[in-house]
C-alpha atoms as a PDB file:
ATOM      1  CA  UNK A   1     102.152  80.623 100.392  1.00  0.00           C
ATOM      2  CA  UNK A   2     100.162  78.258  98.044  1.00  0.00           C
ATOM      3  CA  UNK A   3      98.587  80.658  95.282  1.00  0.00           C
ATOM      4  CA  UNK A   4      96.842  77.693  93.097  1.00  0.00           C
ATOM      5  CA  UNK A   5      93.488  76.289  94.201  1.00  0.00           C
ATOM      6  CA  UNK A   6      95.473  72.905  94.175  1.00  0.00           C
ATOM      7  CA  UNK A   7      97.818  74.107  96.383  1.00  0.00           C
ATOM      8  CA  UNK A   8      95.439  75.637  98.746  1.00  0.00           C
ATOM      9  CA  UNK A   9      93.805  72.072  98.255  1.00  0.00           C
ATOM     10  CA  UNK A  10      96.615  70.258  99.494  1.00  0.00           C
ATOM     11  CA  UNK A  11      97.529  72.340 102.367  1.00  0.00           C
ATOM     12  CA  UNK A  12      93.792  71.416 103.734  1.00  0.00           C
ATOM     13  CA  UNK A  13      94.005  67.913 103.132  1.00  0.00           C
ATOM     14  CA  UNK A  14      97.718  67.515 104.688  1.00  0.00           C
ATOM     15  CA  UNK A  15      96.182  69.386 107.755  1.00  0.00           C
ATOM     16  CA  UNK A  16      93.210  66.940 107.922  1.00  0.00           C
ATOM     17  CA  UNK A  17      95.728  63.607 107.330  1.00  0.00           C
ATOM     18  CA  UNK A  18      97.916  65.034 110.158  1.00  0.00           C
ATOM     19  CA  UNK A  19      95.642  65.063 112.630  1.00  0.00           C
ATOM     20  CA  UNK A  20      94.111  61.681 111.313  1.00  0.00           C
ATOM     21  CA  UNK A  21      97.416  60.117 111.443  1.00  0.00           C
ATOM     22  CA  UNK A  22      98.934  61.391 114.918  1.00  0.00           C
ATOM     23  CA  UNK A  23      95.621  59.772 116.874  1.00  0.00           C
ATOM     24  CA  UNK A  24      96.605  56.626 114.943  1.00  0.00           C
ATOM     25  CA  UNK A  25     100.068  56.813 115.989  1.00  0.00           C
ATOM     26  CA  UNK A  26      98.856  57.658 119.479  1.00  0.00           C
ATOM     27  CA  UNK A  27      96.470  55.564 119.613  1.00  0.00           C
ATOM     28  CA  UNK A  28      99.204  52.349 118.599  1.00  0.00           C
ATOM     29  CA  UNK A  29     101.431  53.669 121.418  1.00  0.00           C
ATOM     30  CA  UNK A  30      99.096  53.515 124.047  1.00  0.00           C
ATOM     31  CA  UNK A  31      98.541  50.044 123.187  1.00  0.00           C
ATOM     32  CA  UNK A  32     102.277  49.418 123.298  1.00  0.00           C
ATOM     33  CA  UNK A  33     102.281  51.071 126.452  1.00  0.00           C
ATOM     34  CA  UNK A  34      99.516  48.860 128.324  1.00  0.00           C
ATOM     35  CA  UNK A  35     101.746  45.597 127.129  1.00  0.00           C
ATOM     36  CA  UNK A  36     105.227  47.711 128.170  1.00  0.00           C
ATOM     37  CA  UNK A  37     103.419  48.000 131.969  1.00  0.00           C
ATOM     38  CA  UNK A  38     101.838  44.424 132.144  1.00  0.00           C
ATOM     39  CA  UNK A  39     105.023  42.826 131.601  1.00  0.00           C
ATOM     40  CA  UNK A  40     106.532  45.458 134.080  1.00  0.00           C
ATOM     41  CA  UNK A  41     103.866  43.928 136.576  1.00  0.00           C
ATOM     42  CA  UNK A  42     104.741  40.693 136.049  1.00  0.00           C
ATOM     43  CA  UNK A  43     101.547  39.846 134.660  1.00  0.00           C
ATOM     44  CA  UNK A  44     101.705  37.179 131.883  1.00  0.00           C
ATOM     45  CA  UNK A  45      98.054  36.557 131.259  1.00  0.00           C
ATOM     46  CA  UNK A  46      97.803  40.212 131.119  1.00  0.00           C
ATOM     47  CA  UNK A  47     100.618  40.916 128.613  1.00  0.00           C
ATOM     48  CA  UNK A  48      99.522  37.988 126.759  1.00  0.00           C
ATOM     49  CA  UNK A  49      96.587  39.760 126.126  1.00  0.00           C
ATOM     50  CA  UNK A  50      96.942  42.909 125.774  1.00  0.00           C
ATOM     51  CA  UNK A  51      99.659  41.759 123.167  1.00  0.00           C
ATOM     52  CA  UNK A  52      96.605  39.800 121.587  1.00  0.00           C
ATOM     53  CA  UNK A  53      95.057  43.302 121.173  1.00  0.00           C
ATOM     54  CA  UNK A  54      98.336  45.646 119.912  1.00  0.00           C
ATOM     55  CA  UNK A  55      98.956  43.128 117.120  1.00  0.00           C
ATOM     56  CA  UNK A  56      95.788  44.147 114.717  1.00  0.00           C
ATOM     57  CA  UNK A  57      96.666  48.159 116.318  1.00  0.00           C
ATOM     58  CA  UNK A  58     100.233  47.672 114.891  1.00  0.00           C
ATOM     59  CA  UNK A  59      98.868  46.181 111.168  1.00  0.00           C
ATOM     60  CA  UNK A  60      96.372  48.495 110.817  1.00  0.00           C
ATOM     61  CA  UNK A  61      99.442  51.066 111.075  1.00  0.00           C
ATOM     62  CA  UNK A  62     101.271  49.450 108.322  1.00  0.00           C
ATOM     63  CA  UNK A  63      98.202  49.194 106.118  1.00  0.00           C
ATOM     64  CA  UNK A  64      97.377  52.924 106.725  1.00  0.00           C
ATOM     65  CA  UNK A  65     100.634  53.662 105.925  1.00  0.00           C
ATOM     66  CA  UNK A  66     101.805  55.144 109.700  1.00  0.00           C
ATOM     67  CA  UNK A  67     104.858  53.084 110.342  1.00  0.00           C
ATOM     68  CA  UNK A  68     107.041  51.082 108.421  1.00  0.00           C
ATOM     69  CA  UNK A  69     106.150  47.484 108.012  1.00  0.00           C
ATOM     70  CA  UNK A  70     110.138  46.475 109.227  1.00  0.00           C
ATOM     71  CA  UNK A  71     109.294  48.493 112.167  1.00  0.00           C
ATOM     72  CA  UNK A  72     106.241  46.922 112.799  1.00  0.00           C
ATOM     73  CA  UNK A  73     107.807  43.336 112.835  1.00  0.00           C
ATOM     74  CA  UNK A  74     110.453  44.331 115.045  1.00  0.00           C
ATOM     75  CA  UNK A  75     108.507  45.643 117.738  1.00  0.00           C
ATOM     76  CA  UNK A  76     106.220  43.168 117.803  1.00  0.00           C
ATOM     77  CA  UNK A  77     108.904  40.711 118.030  1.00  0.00           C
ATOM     78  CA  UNK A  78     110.522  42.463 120.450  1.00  0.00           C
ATOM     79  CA  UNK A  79     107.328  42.751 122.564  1.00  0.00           C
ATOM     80  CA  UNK A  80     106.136  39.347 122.338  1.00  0.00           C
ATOM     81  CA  UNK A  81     109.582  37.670 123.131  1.00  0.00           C
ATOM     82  CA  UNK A  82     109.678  40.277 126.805  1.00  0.00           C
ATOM     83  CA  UNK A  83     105.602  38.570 127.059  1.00  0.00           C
ATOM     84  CA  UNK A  84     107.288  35.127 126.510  1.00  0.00           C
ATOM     85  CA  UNK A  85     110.169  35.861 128.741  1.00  0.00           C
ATOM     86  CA  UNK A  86     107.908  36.450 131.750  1.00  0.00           C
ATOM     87  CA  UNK A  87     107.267  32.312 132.258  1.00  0.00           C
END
């Protein structure tokens, strides 16, 4: 258990950063989700733009740290090449 004030410090902030983190993590699956279902669907307008919308989700990972900015390419790229698939 942490004894210093530091410590005791840290443990607070890592608590608060967890929770922070996880809704941004959740919150860039969901949106990966809605372009997963559109192109499920069929939809190409749809995926197109819900793509549109994940793309800033997905950078604002990387800039916050989240996810790894090679994992960030490649799902994107993954993603929009199913969207462009749909034609």
């Amino acid at each position: 258990m942490a004894n210093t004030p530091q410590a005791k410090k840290r443990i607070r902030r890592n608590a608060k950063r967890q929770t922070i983190n996880h809704s941004r993590v959740s919150r860039i699956r969901t949106s990966i989700k809605a372009v997963e279902s559109a192109i499920e669907s069929g939809k190409k307008a749809e995926a197109a733009e819900a793509l549109t919308k994940v793309q800033p989700e997905i950078a604002r990972g990387v800039a916050r740290g989240v996810i790894h900015k090679n994992t960030a390419a490649r799902r994107f790229s993954r993603l929009s090449k199913r969207v462009a698939s749909l034609g």
